[in-house]
Protein backbone atom coordinates (compact mmCIF):
# COMPACT_ATOMS: atom_id res chain seq x y z
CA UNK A 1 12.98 9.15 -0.38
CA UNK A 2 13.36 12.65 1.14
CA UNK A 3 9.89 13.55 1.12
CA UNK A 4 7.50 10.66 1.60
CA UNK A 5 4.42 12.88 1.34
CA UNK A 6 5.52 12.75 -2.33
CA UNK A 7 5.81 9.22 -2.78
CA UNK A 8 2.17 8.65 -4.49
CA UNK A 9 3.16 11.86 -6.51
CA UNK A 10 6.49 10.50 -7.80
CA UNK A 11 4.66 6.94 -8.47
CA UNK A 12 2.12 8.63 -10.44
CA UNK A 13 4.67 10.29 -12.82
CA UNK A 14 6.78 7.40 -12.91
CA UNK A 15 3.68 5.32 -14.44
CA UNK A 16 2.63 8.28 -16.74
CA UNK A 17 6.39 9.09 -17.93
CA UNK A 18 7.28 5.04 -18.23
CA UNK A 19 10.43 5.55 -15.62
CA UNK A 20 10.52 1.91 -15.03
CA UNK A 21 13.75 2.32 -13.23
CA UNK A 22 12.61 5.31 -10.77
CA UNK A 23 9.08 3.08 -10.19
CA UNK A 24 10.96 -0.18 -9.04
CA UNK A 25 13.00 2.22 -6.51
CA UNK A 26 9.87 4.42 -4.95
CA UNK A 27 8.21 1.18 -3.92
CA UNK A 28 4.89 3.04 -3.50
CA UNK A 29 1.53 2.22 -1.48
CA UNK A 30 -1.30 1.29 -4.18
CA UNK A 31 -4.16 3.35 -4.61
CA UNK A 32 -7.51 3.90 -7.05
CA UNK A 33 -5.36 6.52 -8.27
CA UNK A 34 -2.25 4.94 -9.27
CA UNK A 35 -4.62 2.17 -10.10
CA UNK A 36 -6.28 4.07 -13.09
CA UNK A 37 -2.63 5.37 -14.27
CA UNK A 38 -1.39 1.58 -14.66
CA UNK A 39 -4.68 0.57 -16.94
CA UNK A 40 -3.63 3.73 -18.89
CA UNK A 41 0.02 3.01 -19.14
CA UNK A 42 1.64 1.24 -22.61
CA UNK A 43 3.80 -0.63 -19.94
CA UNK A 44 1.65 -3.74 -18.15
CA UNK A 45 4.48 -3.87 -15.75
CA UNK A 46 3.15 -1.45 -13.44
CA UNK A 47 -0.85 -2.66 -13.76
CA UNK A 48 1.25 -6.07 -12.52
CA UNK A 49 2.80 -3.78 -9.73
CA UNK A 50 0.18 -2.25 -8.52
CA UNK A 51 -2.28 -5.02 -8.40
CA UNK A 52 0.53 -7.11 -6.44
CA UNK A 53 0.70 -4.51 -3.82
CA UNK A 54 -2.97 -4.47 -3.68
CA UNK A 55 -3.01 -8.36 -3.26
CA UNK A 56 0.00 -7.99 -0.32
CA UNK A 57 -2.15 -5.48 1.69
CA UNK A 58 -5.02 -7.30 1.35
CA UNK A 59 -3.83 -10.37 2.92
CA UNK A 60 -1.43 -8.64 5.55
CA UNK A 61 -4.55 -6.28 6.53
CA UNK A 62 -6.55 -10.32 6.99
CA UNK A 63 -3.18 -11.46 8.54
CA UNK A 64 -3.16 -8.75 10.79
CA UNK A 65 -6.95 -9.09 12.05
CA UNK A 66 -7.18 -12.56 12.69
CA UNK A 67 -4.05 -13.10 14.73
CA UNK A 68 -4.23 -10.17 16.78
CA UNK A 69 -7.57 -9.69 17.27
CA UNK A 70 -10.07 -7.05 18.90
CA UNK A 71 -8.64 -4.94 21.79
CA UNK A 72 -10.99 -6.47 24.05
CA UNK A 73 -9.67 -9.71 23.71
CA UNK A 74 -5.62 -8.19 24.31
CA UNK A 75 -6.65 -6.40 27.43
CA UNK A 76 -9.02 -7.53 30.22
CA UNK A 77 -10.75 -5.52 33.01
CA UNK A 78 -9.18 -4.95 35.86
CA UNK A 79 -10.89 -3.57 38.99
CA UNK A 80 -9.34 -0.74 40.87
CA UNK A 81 -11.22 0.68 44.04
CA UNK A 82 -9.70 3.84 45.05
């Protein structure tokens, strides 16, 4: 995508126009807003979408916390005297 500002914009009328096609190529972040659009869309393929990508984040965002951990525990203190 050119512009990937637009990417929640193009997702959005992808959902609300039923571009099926255009929707499995944007590959866009889920949101509450594309979230409502998919429980208002005739298709249930992109409610299955959206809540997939909300399931991946969610478990990549635990993924991510428990193996790397706090900052505190990456980088330890080191004394300098000047």
């Amino acid at each position: 995508m050119r512009v990937p500002s637009m990417k929640p914009n193009v997702a959005r009328a992808c959902i609300l126009a039923g571009y099926s096609e255009a929707w499995d190529m944007i590959n866009a972040d889920s949101d509450d807003i594309l979230m409502g659009d998919a429980r208002e869309s005739h298709s249930p393929k992109h409610l299955r979408d959206v809540e997939s990508k909300v399931e991946e984040q969610a478990s990549y965002g635990e993924y991510a916390q428990e193996k790397v951990g706090s900052c505190s525990r990456m980088f330890g203190h080191i004394a300098t005297y000047v």
